[in-house]
Protein backbone atom coordinates (compact mmCIF):
# COMPACT_ATOMS: atom_id res chain seq x y z
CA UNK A 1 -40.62 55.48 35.09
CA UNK A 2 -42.34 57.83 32.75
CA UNK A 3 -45.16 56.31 31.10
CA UNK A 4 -43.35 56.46 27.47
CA UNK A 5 -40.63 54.08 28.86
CA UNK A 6 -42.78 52.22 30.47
CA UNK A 7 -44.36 51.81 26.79
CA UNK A 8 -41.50 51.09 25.26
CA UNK A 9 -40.27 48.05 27.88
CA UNK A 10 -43.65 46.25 27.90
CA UNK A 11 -43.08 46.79 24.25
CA UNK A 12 -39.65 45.00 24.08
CA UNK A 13 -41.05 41.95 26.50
CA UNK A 14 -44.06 41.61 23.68
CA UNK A 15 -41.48 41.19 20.44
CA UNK A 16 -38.76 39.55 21.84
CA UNK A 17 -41.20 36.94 24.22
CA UNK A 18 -40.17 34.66 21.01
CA UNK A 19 -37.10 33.87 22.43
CA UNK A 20 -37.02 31.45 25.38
CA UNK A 21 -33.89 30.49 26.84
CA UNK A 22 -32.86 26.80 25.67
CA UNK A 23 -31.13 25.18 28.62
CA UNK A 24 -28.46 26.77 29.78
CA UNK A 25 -27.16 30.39 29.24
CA UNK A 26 -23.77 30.74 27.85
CA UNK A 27 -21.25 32.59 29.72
CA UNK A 28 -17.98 32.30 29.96
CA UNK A 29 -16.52 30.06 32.84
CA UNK A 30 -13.49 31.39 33.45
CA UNK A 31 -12.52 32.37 37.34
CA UNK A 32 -13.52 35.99 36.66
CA UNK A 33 -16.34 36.00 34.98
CA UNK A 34 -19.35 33.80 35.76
CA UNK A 35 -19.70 31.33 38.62
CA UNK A 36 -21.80 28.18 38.36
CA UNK A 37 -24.16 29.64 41.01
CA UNK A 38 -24.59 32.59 38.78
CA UNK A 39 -24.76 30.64 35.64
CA UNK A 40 -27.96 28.57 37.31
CA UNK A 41 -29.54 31.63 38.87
CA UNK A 42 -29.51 33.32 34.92
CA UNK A 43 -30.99 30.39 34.06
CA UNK A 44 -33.83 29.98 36.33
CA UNK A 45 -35.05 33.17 37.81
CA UNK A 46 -38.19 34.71 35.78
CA UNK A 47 -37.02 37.20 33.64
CA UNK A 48 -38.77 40.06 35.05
CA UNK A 49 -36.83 39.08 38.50
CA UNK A 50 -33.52 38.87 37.26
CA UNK A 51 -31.49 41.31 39.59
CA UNK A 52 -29.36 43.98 37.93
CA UNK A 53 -26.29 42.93 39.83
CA UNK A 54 -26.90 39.17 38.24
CA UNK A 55 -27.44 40.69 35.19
CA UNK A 56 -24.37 42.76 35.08
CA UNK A 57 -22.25 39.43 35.06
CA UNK A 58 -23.80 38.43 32.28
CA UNK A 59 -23.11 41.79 30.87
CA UNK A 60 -19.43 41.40 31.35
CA UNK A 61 -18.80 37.93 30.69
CA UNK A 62 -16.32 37.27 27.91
CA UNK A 63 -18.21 34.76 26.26
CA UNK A 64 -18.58 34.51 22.44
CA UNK A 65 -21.26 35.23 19.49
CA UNK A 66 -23.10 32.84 18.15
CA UNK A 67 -26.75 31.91 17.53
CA UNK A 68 -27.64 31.04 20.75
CA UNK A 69 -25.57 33.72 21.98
CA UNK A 70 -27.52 35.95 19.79
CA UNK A 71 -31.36 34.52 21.16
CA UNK A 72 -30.29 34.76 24.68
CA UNK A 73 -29.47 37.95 24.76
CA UNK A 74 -32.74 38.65 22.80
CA UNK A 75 -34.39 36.77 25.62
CA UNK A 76 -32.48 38.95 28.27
CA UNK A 77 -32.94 42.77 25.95
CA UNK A 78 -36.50 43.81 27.76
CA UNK A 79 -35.11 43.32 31.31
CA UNK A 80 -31.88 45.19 30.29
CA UNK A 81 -34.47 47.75 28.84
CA UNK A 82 -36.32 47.82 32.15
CA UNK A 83 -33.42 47.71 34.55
CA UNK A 84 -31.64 50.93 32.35
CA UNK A 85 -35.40 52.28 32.57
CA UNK A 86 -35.42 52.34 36.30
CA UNK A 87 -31.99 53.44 36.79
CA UNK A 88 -30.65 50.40 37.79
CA UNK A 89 -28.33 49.59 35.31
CA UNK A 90 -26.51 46.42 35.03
CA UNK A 91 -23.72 46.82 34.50
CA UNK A 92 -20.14 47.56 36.76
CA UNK A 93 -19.25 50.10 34.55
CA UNK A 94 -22.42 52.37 34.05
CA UNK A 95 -24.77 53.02 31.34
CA UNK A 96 -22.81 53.34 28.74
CA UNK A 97 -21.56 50.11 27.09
CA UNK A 98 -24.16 47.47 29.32
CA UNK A 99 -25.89 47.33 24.97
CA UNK A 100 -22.52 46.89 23.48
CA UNK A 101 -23.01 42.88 22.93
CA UNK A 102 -25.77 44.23 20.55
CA UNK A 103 -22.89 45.98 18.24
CA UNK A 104 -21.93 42.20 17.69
CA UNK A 105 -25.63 41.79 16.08
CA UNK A 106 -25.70 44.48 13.60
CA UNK A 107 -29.85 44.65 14.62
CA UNK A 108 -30.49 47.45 12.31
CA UNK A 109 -29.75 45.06 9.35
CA UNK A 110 -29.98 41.85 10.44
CA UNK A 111 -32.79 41.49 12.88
CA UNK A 112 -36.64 41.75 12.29
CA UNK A 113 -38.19 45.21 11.58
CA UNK A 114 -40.38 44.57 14.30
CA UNK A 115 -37.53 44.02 16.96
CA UNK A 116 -35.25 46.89 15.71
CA UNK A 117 -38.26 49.13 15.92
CA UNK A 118 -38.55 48.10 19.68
CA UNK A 119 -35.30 48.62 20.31
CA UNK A 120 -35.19 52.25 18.63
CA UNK A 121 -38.72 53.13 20.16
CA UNK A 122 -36.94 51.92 23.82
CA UNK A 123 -33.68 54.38 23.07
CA UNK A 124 -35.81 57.28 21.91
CA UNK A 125 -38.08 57.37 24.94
CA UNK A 126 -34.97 56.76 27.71
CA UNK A 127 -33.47 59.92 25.95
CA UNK A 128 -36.85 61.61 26.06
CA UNK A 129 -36.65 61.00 29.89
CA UNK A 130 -32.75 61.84 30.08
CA UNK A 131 -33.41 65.19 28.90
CA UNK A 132 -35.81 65.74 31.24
CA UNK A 133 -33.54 65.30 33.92
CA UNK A 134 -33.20 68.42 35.41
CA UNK A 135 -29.54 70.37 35.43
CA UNK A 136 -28.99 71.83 38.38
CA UNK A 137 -25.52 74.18 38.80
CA UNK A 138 -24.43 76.34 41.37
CA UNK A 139 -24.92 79.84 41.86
CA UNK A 140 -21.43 80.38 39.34
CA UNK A 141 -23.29 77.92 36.49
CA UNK A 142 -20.89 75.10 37.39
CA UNK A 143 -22.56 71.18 37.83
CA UNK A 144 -21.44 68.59 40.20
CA UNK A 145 -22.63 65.53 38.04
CA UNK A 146 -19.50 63.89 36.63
CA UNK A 147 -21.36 63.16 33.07
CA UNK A 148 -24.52 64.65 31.39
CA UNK A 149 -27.42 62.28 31.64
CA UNK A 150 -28.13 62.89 27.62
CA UNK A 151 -24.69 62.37 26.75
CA UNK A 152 -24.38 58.94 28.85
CA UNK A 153 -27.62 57.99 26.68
CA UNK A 154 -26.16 58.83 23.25
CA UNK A 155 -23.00 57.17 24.43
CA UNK A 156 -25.27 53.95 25.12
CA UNK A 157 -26.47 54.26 22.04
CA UNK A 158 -23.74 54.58 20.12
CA UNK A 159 -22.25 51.56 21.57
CA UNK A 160 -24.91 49.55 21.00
CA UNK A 161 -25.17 49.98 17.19
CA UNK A 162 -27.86 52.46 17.55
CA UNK A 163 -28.50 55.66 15.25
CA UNK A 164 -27.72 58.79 16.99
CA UNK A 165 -29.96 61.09 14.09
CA UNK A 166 -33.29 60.31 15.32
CA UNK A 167 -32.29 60.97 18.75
CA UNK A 168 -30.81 64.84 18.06
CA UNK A 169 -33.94 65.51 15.92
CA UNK A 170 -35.73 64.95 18.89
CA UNK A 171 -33.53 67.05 21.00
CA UNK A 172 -33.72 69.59 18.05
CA UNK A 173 -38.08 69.60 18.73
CA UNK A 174 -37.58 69.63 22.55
CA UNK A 175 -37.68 73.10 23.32
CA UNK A 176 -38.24 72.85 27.56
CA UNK A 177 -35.54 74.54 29.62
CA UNK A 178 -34.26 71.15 30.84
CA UNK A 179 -33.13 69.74 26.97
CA UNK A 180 -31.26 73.18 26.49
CA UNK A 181 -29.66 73.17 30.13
CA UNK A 182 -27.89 69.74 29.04
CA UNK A 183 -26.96 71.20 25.78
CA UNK A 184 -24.91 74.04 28.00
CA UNK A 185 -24.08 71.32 30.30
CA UNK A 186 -22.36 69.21 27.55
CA UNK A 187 -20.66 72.76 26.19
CA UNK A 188 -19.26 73.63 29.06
CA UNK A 189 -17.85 70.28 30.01
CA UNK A 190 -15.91 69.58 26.79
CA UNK A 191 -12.58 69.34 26.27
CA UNK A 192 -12.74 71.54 23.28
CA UNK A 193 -8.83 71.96 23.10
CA UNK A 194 -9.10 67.97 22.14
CA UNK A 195 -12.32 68.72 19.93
CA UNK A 196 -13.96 65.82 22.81
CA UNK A 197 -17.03 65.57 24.89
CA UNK A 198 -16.44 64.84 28.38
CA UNK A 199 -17.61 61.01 28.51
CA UNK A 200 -14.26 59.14 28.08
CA UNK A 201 -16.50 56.45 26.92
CA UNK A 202 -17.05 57.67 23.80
CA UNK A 203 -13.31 56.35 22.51
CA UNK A 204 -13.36 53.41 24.53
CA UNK A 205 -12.12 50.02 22.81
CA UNK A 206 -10.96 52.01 19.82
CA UNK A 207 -14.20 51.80 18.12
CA UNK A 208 -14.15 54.41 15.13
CA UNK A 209 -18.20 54.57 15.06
CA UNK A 210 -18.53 55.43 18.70
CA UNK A 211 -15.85 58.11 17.89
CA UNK A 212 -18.00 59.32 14.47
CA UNK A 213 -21.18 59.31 16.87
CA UNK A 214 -19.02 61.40 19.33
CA UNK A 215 -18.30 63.87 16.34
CA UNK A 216 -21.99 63.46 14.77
CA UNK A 217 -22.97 65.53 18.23
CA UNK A 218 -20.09 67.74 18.05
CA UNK A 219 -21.08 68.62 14.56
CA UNK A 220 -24.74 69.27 16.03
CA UNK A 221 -24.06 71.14 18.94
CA UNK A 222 -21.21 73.48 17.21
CA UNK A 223 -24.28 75.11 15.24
CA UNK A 224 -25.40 78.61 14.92
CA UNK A 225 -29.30 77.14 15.91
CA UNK A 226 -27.13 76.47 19.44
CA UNK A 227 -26.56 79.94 20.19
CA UNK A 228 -29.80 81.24 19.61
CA UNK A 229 -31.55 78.35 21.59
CA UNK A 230 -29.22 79.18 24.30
CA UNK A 231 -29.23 82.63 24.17
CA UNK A 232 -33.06 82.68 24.15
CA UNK A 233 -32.91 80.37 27.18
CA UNK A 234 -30.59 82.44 28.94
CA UNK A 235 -32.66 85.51 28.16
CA UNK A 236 -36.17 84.32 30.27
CA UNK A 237 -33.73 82.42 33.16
CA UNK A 238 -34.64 83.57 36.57
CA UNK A 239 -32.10 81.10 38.27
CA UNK A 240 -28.35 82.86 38.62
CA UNK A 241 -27.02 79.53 38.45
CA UNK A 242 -28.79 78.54 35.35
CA UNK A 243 -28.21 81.83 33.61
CA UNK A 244 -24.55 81.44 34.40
CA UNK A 245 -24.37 77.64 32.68
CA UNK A 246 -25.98 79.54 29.60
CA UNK A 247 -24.25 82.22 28.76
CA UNK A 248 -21.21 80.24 29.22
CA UNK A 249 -21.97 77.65 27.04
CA UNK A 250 -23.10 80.64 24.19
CA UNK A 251 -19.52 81.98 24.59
CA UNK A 252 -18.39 78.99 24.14
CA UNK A 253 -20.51 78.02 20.65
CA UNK A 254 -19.99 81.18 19.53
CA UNK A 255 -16.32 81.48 19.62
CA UNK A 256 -15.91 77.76 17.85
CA UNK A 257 -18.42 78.00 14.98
């Protein structure tokens, strides 16, 4: 874990450490959801323990907003945060909607300053560490990876409520070959014909925010700033593979702006 994350998720345990469970969690009891075995084990393990597969039930459970509903799942955020951190996500699904309880909360408005501040500090430094992922294509620029790390984040994001702005400024004053590489990496894997990014999360549940946050990045990456950064990365590229994801992706910006 880089040591900004790491930051950021001892952070998170610090501000939200005012929320102890009370009794019980709730989760929905139904047969596919939650057992009572699980339901105990949620209850009772330390925090910092709690497994990402037990997690990821509560993460799916159907159960409803309310108050407590609201503080448990404060009490549960800084494992979530850690878990995601690690690359252990809980959640069946992937990254991408395990934060979309949060969208229930509204935290931007309606929580503390001090706890939506952890939360945006926690989301800026995981896609500080997503773009330094590195992007590795073949030798004919094409990637194996079925989704772009930094796109999976902003998707996360998204879903959870977040703001996607602070994030692309950041992406904006990253200027290492790895943040352009998932720029061209996102290009290249668009459905452009469809004006959508590859994630098929992005439009999931209908949800016309997630779908303005797809179009937010759209907007940003469609950008004549994009075809200079790339070309300027293509230009000092020594890998064939690399140079091949570049110049593609230029074409590509260049022929839709």
């Amino acid at each position: 874990m880089l040591p900004e994350l790491t930051t950021a998720v001892e952070n998170a345990y610090r501000v939200f450490a005012r929320y102890p469970l009370k009794g019980t969690v709730a989760v929905c009891r139904c047969p596919v959801c939650v057992d009572e075995a699980s339901e105990k084990a949620l209850s009772k393990t330390p925090i910092r323990k709690i497994p990402a597969r037990l997690l990821a039930e509560y993460t799916h459970s159907a159960h409803f907003w309310d108050g407590q509903v609201e503080d448990d799942f404060r009490y549960f955020l800084p494992r979530y945060f850690e878990l995601i951190a690690s690359g252990d996500v809980p959640s069946n699904t992937g990254i991408e909607t395990c934060l979309e309880r949060m969208r229930e909360a509204h935290y931007r408005k309606t929580w503390p300053k001090a706890e939506a501040a952890a939360i945006d500090a926690f989301f800026l430094a995981r896609f500080r560490a997503a773009l330094a992922e590195p992007v590795s294509p073949d030798a004919m620029g094409f990637v194996a990876e079925d989704c772009d790390a930094a796109e999976k984040t902003l998707c996360m994001v998204a879903h959870a409520g977040g703001d996607i702005a602070p994030l692309l400024a950041t992406w904006d004053a990253d200027r290492n070959r790895a943040a352009a590489c998932h720029i061209a990496n996102i290009v290249v894997s668009a459905d452009w014909r469809k004006k959508k990014l590859r994630n098929s999360w992005w439009p999931m549940h209908g949800r016309a925010d997630t779908v303005a946050a797809m179009e937010q990045v759209i907007a940003w990456l469609l950008r004549p700033q994009t075809c200079e950064r790339l070309e300027t990365a293509c230009l000092a590229e020594t890998n064939e593979g690399v140079e091949a994801l570049l110049s593609h992706a230029e074409g590509i910006v260049r022929g839709l702006i």
